[in-house]
C-alpha atoms as a PDB file:
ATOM      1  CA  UNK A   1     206.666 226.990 262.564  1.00  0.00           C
ATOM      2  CA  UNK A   2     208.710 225.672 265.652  1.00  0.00           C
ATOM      3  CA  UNK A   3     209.274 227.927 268.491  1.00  0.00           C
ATOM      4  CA  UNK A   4     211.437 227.278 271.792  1.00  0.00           C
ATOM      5  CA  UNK A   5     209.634 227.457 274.919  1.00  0.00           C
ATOM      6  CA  UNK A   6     211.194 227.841 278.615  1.00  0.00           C
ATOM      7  CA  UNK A   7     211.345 224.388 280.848  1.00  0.00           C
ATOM      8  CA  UNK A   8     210.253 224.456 284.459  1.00  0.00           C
ATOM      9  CA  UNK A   9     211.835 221.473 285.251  1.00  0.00           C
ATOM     10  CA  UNK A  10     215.301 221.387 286.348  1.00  0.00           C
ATOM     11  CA  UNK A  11     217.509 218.970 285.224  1.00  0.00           C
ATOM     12  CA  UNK A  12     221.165 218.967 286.571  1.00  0.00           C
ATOM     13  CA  UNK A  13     224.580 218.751 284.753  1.00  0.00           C
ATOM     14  CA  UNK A  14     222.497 219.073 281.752  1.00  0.00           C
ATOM     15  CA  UNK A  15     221.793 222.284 278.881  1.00  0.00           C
ATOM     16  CA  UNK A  16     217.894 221.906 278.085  1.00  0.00           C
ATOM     17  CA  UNK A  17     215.336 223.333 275.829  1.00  0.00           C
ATOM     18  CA  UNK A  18     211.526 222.765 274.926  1.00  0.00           C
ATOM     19  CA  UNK A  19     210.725 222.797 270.728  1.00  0.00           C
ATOM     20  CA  UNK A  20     207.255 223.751 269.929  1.00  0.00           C
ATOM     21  CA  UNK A  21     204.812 223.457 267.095  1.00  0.00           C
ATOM     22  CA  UNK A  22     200.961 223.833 267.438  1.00  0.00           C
ATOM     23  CA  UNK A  23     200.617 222.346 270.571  1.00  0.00           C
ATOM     24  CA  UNK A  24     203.354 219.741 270.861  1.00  0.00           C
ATOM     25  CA  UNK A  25     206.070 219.647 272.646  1.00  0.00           C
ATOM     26  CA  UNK A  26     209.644 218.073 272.724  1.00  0.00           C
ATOM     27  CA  UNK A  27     212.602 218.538 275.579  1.00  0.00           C
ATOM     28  CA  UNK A  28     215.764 218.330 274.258  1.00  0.00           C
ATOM     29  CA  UNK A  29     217.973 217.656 276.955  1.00  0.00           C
ATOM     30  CA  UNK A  30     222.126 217.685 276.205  1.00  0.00           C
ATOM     31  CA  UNK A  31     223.560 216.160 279.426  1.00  0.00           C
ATOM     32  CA  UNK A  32     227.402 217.861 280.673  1.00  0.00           C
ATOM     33  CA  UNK A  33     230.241 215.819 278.589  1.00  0.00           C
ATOM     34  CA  UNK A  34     232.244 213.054 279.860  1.00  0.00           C
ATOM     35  CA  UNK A  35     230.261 212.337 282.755  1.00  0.00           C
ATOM     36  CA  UNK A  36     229.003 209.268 284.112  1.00  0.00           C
ATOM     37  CA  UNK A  37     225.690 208.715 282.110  1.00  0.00           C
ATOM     38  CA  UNK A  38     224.032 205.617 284.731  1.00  0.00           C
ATOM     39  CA  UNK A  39     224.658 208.155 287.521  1.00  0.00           C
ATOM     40  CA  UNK A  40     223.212 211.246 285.402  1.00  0.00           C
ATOM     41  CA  UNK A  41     219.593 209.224 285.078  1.00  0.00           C
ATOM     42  CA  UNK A  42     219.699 208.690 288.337  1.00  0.00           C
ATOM     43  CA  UNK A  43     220.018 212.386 289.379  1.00  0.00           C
ATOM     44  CA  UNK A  44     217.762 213.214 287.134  1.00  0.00           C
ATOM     45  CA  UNK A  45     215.130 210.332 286.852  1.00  0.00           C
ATOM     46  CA  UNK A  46     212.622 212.360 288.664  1.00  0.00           C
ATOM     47  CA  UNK A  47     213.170 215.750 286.435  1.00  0.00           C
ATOM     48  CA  UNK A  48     212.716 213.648 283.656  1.00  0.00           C
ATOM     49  CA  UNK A  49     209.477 212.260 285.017  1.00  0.00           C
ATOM     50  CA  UNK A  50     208.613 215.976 285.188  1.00  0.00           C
ATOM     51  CA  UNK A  51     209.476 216.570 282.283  1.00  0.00           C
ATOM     52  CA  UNK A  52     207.084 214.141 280.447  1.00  0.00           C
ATOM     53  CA  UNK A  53     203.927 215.384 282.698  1.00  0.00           C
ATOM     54  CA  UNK A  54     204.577 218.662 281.567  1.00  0.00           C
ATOM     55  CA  UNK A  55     205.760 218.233 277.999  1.00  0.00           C
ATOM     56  CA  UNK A  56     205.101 214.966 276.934  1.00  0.00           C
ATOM     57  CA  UNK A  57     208.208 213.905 275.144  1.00  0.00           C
ATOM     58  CA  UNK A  58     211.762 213.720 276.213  1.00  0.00           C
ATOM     59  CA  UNK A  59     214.608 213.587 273.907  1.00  0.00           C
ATOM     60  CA  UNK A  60     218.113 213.158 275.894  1.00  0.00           C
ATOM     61  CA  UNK A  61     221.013 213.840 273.168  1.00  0.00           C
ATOM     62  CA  UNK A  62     224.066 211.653 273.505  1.00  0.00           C
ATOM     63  CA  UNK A  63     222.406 209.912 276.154  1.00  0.00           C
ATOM     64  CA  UNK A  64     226.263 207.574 276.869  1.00  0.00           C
ATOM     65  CA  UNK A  65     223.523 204.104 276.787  1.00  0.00           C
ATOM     66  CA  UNK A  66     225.880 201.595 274.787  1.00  0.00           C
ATOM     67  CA  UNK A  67     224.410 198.288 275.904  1.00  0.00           C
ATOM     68  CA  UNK A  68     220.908 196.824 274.883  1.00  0.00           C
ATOM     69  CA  UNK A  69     220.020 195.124 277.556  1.00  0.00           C
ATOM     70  CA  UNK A  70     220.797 198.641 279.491  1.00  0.00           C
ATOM     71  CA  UNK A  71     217.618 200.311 277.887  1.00  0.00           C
ATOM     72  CA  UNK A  72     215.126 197.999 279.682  1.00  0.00           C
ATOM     73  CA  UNK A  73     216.967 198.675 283.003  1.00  0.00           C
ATOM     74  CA  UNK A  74     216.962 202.379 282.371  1.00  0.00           C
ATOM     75  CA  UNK A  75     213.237 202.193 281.288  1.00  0.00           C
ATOM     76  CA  UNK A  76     212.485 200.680 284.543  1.00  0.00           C
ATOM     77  CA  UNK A  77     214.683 202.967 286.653  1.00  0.00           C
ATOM     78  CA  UNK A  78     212.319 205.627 284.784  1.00  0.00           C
ATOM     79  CA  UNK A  79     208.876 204.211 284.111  1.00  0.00           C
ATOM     80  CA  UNK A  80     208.147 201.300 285.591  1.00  0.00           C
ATOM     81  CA  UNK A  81     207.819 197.807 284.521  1.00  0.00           C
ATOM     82  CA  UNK A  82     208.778 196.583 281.346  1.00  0.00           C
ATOM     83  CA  UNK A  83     206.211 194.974 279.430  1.00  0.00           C
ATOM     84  CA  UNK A  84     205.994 191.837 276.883  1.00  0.00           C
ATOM     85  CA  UNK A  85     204.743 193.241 273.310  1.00  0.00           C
ATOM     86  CA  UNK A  86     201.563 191.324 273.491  1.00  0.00           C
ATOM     87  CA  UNK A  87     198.596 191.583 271.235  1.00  0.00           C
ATOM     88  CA  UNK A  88     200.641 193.008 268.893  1.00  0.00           C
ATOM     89  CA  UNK A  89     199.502 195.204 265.110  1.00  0.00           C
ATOM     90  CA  UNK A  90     202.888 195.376 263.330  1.00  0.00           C
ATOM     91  CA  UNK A  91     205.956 193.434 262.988  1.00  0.00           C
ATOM     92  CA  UNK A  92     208.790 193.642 265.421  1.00  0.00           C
ATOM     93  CA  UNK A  93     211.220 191.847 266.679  1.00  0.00           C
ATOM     94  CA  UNK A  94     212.935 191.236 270.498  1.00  0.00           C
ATOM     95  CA  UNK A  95     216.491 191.881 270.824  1.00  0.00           C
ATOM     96  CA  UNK A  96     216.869 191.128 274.375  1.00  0.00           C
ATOM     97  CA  UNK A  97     214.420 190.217 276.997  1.00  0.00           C
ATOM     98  CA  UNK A  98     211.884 193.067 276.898  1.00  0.00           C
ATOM     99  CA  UNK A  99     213.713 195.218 274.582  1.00  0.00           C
ATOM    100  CA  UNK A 100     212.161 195.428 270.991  1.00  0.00           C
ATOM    101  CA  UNK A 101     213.141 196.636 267.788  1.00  0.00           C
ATOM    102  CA  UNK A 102     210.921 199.210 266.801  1.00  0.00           C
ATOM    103  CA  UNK A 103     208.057 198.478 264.409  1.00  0.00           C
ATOM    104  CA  UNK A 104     209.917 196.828 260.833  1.00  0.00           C
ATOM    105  CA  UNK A 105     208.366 198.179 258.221  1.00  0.00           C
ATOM    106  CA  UNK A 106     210.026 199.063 254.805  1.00  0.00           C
ATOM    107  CA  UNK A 107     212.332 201.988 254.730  1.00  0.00           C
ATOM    108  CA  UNK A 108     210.415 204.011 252.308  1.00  0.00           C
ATOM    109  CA  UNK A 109     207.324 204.105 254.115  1.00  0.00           C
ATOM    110  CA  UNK A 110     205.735 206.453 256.881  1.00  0.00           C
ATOM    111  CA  UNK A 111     204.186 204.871 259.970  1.00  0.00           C
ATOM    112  CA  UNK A 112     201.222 207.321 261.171  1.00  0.00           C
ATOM    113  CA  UNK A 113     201.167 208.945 263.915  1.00  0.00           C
ATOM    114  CA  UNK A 114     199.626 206.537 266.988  1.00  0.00           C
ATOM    115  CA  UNK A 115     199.405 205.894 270.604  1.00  0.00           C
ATOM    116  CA  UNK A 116     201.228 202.596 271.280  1.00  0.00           C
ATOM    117  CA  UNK A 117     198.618 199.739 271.705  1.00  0.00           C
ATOM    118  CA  UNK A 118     195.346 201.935 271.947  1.00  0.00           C
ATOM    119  CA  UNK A 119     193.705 198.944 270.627  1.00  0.00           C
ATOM    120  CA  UNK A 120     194.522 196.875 273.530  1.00  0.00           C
ATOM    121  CA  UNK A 121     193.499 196.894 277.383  1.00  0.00           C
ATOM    122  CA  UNK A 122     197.006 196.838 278.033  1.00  0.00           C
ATOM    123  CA  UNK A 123     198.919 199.433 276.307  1.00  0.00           C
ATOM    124  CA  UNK A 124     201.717 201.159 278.336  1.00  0.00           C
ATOM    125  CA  UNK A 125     202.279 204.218 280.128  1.00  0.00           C
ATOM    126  CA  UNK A 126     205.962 204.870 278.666  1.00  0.00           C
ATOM    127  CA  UNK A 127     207.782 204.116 275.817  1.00  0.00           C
ATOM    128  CA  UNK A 128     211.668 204.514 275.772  1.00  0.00           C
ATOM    129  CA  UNK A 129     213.347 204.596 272.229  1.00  0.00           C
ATOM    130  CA  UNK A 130     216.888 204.096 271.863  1.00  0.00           C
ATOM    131  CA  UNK A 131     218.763 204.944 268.442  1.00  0.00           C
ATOM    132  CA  UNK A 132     221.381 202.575 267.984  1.00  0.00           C
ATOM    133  CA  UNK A 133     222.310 203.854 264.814  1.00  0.00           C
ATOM    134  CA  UNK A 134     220.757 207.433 263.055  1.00  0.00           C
ATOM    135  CA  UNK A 135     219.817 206.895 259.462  1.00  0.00           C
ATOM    136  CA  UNK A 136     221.473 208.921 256.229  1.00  0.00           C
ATOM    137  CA  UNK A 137     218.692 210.785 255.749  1.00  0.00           C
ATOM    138  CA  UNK A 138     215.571 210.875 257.777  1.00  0.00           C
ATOM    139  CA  UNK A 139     213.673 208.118 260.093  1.00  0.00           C
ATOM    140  CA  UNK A 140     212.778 210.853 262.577  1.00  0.00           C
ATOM    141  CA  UNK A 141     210.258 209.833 265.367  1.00  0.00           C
ATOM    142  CA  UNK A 142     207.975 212.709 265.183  1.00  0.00           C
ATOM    143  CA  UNK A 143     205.704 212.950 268.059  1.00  0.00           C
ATOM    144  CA  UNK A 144     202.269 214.383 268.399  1.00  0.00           C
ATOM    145  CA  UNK A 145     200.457 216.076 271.548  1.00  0.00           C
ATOM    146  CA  UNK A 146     197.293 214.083 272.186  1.00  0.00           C
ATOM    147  CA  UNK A 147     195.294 217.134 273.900  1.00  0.00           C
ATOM    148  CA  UNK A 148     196.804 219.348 271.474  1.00  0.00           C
ATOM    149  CA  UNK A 149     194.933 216.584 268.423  1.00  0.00           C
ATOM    150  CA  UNK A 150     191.991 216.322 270.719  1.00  0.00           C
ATOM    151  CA  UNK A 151     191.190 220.510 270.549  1.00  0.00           C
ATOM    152  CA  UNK A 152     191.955 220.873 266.685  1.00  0.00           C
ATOM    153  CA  UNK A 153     189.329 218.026 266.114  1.00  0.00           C
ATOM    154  CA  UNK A 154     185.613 219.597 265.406  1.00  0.00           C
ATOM    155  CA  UNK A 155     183.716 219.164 268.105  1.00  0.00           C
ATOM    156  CA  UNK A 156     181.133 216.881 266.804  1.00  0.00           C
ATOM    157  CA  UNK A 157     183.452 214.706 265.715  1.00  0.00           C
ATOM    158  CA  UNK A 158     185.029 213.678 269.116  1.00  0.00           C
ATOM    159  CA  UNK A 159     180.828 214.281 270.488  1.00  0.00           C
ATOM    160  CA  UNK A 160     180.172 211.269 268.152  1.00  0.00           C
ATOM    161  CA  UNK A 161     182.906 209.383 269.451  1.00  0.00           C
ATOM    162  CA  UNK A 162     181.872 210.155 272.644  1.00  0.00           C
ATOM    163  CA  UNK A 163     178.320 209.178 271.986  1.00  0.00           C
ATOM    164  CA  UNK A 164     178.853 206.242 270.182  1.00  0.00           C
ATOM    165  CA  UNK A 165     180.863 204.619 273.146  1.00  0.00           C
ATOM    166  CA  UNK A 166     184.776 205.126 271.584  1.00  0.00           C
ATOM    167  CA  UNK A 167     185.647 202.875 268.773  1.00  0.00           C
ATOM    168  CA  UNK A 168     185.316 198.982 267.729  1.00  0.00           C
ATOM    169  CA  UNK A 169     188.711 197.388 266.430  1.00  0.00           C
ATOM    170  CA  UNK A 170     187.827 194.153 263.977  1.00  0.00           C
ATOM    171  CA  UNK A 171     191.339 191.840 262.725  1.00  0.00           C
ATOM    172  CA  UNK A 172     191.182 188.866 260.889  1.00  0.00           C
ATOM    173  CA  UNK A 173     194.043 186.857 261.433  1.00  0.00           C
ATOM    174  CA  UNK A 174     195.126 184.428 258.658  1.00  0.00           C
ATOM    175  CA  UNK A 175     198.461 183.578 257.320  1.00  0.00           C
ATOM    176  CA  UNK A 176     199.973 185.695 254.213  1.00  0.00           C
ATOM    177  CA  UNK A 177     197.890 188.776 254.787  1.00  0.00           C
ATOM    178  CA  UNK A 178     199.127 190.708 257.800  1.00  0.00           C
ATOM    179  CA  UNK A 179     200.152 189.177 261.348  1.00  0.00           C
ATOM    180  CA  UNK A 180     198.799 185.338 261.659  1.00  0.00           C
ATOM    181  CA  UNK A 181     197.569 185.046 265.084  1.00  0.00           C
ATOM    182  CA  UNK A 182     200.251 183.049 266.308  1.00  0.00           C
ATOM    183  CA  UNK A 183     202.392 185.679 266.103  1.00  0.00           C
ATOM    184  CA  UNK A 184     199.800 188.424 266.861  1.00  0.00           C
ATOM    185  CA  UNK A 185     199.301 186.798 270.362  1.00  0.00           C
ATOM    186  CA  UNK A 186     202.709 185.344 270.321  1.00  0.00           C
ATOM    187  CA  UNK A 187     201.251 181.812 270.793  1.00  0.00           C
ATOM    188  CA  UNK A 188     200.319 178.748 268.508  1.00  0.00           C
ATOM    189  CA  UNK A 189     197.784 177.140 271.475  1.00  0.00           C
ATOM    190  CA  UNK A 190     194.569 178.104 270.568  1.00  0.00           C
ATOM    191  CA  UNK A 191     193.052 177.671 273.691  1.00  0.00           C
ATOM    192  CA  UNK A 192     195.604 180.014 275.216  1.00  0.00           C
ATOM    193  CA  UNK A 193     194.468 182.755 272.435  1.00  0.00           C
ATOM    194  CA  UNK A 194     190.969 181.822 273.971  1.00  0.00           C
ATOM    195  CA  UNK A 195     191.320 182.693 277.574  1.00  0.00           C
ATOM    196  CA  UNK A 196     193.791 185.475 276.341  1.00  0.00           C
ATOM    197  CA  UNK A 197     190.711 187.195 274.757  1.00  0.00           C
ATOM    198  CA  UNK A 198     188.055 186.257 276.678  1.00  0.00           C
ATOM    199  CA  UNK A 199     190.332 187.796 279.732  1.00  0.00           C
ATOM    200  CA  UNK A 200     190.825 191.293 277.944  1.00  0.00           C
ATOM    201  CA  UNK A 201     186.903 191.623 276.811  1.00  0.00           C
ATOM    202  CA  UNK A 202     187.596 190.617 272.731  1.00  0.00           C
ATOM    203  CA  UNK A 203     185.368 188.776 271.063  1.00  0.00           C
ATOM    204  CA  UNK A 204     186.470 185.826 268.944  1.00  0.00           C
ATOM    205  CA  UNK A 205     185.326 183.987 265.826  1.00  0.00           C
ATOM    206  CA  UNK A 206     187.106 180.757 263.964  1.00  0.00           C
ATOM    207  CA  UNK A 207     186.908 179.652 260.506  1.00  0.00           C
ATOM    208  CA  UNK A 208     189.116 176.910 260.540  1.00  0.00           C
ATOM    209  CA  UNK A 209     192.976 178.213 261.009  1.00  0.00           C
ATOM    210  CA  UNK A 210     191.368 182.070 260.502  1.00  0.00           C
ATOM    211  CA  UNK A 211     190.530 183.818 263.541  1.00  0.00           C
ATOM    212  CA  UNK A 212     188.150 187.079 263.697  1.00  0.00           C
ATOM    213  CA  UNK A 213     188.384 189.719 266.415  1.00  0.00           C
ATOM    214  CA  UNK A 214     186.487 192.621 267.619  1.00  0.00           C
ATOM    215  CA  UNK A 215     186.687 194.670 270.479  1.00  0.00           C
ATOM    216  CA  UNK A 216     185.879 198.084 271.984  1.00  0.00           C
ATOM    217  CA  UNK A 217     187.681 200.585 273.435  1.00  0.00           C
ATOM    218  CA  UNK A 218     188.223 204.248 274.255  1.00  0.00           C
ATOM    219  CA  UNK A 219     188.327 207.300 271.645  1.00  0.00           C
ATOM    220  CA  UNK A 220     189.021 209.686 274.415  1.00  0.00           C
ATOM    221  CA  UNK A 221     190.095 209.327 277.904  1.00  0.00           C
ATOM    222  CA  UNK A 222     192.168 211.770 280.808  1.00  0.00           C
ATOM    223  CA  UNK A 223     195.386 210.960 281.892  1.00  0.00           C
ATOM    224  CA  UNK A 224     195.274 209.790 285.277  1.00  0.00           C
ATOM    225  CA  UNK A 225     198.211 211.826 286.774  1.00  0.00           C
ATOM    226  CA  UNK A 226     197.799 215.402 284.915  1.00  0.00           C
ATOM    227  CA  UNK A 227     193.783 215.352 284.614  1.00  0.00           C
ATOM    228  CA  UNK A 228     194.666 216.177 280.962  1.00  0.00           C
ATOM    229  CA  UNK A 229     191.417 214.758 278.663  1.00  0.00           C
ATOM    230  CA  UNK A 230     192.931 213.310 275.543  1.00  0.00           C
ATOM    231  CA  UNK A 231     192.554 212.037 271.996  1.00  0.00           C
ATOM    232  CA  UNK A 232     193.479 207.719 272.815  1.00  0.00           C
ATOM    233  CA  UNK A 233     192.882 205.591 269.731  1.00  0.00           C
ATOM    234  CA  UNK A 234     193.982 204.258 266.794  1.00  0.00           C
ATOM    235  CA  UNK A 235     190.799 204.418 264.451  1.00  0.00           C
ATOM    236  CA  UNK A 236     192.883 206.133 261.882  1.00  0.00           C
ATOM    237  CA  UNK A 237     195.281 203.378 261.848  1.00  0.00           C
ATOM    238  CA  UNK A 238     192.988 200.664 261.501  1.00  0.00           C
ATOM    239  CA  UNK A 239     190.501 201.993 259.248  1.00  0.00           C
ATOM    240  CA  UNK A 240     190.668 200.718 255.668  1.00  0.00           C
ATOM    241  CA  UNK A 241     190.510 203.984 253.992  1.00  0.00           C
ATOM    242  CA  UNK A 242     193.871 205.007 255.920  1.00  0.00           C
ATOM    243  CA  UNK A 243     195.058 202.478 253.362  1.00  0.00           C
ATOM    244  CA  UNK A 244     196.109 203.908 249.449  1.00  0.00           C
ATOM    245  CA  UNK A 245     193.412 203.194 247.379  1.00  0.00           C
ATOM    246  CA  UNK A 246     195.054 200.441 245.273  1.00  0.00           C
ATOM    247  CA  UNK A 247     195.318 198.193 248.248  1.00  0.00           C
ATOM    248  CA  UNK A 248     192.175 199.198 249.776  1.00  0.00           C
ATOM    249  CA  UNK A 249     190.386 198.238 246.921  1.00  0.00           C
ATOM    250  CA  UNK A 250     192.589 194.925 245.788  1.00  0.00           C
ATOM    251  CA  UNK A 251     192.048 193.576 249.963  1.00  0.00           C
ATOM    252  CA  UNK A 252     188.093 194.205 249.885  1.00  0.00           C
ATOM    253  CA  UNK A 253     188.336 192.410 246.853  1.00  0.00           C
ATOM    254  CA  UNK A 254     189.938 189.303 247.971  1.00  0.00           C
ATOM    255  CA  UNK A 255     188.443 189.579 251.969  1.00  0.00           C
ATOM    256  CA  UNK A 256     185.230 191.757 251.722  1.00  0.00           C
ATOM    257  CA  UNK A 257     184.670 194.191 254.574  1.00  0.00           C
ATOM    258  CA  UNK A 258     184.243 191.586 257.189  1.00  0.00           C
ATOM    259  CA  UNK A 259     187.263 190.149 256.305  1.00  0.00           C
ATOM    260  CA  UNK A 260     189.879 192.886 256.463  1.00  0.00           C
ATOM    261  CA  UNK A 261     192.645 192.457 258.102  1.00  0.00           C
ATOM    262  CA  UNK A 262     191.947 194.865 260.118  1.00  0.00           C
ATOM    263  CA  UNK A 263     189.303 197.816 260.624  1.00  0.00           C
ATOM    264  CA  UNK A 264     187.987 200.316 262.967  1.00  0.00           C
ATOM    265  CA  UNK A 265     184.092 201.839 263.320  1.00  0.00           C
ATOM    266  CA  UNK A 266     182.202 204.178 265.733  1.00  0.00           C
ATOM    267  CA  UNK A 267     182.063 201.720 268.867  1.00  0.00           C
ATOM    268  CA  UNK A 268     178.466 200.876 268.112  1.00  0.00           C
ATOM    269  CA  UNK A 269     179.561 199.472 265.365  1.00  0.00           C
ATOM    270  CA  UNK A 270     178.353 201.910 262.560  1.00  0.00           C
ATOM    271  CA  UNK A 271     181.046 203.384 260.164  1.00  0.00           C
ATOM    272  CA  UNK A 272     183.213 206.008 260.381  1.00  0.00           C
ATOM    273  CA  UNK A 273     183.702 207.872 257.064  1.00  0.00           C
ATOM    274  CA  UNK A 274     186.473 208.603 254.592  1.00  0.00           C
ATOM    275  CA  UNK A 275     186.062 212.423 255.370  1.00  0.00           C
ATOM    276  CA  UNK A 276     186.138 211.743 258.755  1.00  0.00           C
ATOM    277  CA  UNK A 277     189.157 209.398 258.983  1.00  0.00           C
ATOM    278  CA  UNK A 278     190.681 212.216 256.614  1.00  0.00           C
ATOM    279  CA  UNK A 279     190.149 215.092 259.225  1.00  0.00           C
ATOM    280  CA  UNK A 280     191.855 213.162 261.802  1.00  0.00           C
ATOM    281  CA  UNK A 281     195.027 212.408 259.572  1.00  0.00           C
ATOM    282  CA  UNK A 282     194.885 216.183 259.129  1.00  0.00           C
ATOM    283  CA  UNK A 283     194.922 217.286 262.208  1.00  0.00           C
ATOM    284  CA  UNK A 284     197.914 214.629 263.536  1.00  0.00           C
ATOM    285  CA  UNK A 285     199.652 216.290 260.217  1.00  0.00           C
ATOM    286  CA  UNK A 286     199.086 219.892 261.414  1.00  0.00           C
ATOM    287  CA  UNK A 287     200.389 219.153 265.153  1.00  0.00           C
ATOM    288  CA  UNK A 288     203.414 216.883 264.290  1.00  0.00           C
ATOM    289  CA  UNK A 289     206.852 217.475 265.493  1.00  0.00           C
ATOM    290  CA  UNK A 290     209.900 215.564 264.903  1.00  0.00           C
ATOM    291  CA  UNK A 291     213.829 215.880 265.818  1.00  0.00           C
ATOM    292  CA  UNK A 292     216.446 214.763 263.851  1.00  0.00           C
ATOM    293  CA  UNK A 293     217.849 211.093 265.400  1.00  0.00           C
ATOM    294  CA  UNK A 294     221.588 210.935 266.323  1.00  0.00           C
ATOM    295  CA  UNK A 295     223.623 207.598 267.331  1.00  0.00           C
ATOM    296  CA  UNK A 296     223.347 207.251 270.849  1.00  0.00           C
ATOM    297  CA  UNK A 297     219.844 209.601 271.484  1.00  0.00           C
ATOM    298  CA  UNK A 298     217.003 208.573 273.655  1.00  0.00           C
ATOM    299  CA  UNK A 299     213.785 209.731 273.081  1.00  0.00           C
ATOM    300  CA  UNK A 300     211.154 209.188 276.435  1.00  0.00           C
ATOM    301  CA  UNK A 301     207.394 210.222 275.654  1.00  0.00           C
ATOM    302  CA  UNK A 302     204.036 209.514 277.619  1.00  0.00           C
ATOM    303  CA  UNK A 303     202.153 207.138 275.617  1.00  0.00           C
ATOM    304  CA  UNK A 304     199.016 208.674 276.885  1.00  0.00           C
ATOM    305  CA  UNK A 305     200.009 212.595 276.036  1.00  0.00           C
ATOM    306  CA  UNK A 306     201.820 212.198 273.346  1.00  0.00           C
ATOM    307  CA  UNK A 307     201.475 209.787 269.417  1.00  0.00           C
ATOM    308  CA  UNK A 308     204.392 209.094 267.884  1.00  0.00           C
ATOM    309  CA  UNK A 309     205.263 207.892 264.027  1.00  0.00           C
ATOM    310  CA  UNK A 310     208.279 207.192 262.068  1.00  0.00           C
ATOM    311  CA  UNK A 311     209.301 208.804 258.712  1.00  0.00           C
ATOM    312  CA  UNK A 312     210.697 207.155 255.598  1.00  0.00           C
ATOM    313  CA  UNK A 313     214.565 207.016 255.683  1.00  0.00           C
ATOM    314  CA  UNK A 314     217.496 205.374 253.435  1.00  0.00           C
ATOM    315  CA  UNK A 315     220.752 203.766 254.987  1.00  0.00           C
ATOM    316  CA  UNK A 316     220.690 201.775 257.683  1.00  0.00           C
ATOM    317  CA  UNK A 317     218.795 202.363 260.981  1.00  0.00           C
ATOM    318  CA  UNK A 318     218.301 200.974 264.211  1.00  0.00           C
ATOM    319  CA  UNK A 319     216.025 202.470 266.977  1.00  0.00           C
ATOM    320  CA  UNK A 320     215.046 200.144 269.689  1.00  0.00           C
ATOM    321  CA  UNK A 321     211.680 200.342 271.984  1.00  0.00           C
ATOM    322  CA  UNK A 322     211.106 199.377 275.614  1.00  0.00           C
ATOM    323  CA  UNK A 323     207.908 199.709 276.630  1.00  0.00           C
ATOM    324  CA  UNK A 324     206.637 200.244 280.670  1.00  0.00           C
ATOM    325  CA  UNK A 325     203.681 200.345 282.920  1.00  0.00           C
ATOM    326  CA  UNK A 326     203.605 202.320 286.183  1.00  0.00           C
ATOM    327  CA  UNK A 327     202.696 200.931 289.228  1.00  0.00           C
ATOM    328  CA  UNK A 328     198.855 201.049 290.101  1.00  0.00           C
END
């Protein structure tokens, strides 16, 4: 059930309250009509900083942004440099310099709950999502507190993680099945997808036009401005049995195991189970929390504290993504 909980951060000109539900938290902040909105970020761009230390996620209501190419200056004014969507796991396209549309998968299908770019050496600190237009019905953004995850797990589940050095990410890039790797790295130049890896610690294998990749990272790591430890990955997302069982079966078929288009195993490199990818999808179930999109919202979240999905939806629906990095 969702409680409200009080806010210790003030925010000015504005009527705010905190949504809760196992663990996760959301700040719905209604800034004072017909004022100017540029000047209310401004006023409050340090509150709203706050804000996502304390609580993760930020939703502004009616948040007056009109302009696209006004998100990425916002997202700046906010969090930091905008980055390119590099590396990338999904389709997506840019609408305006670093402004993206948000990840373009069919209407009718969830997206599970994730931390942006876990996968990658480079995943950002913030992400800024702008709803351009609300759907008829659903296409919330639920979000997902990543301590919150990390505590419901058992404990020698993340103690395997732990001990088995975080998780190991394998793709197989090849055109018709998933993202080719042109447009995974955004490049056709092989030799640029070369040093690209080779500078962000992933191996690489070719077969021709087919290019294999594996790399390690983190299953658990503390955020480096609360101190909060944290549940950082996206083994649920890559494994294949996160997949229904038709296609699971029909793509080790066709690839085999080795060539999936993508999977995920204990960072040795020995698997993780069904059961185990099954507990993890439970737990992101039990701690999900999602508000309703309306034209013109602007939800901020810590890509470090907080996952975030997308649920299925009919009409039309446009939420837009820029993504920053703080300064080091």
């Amino acid at each position: 059930m969702t409680t409200t909980l009080s806010l210790r951060t003030e925010f000015t000109d504005a009527r705010t309250d905190v949504l809760e539900h196992n663990g996760s938290r959301l700040v719905r902040v209604t800034p004072a009509a017909g004022g100017d909105h540029r000047a209310w970020f401004t006023a409050n761009a340090a509150a709203l900083r706050s804000a996502m230390y304390e609580h993760a996620a930020v939703m502004v209501k009616g948040s007056g942004l009109a302009e696209q190419a006004e998100l990425a200056v916002l997202a700046e004014e906010i969090g930091g440099a905008t980055l390119e969507y590099n590396e990338r796991s999904t389709p997506r396209s840019r609408v305006t310099g670093k402004v993206y549309t948000s990840t373009e998968y069919p209407a009718d299908q969830s997206i599970p709950q994730h931390n942006e770019s876990a996968y990658s050496e480079n995943w950002p600190h913030n992400l800024f999502f702008f709803c351009a237009l609300a759907a008829q019905t659903g296409g919330e953004t639920p979000v997902a507190d990543s301590e919150a995850v990390l505590n419901r797990l058992p404990a020698d589940l993340v103690r395997r993680f732990e001990e088995k050095g975080g998780v190991t990410y394998t793709r197989t890039y090849r055109t018709g099945m998933g993202l080719s790797w042109q447009e995974g790295f955004q490049s056709d130049d092989k030799d640029y997808v070369e040093r690209y890896c080779a500078d962000h610690n992933i191996e690489t294998a070719w077969d021709g036009d087919v290019l294999r990749t594996r790399q390690r990272r983190q299953a658990v790591t503390v955020h480096p401005v609360t101190g909060k430890k944290v549940w950082f990955n996206q083994a649920h997302l890559f494994h294949v049995h996160a997949l229904p069982e038709a296609v699971r079966e029909g793509l080790l078929e066709i690839c085999g195991e080795d060539g999936l288009p993508r999977n995920a195993y204990y960072g040795d490199g020995t698997a993780i189970t069904a059961d185990e990818i099954a507990t993890i999808l439970g737990v992101y179930d039990e701690t999900t929390l999602a508000e309703p999109w309306a034209t013109g919202d602007l939800l901020m979240i810590d890509n470090l504290l907080t996952s975030h999905g997308r649920r299925p939806f009919t009409g039309d629906r446009k939420v837009l993504v820029a993504m920053t990095q703080r300064a080091a």
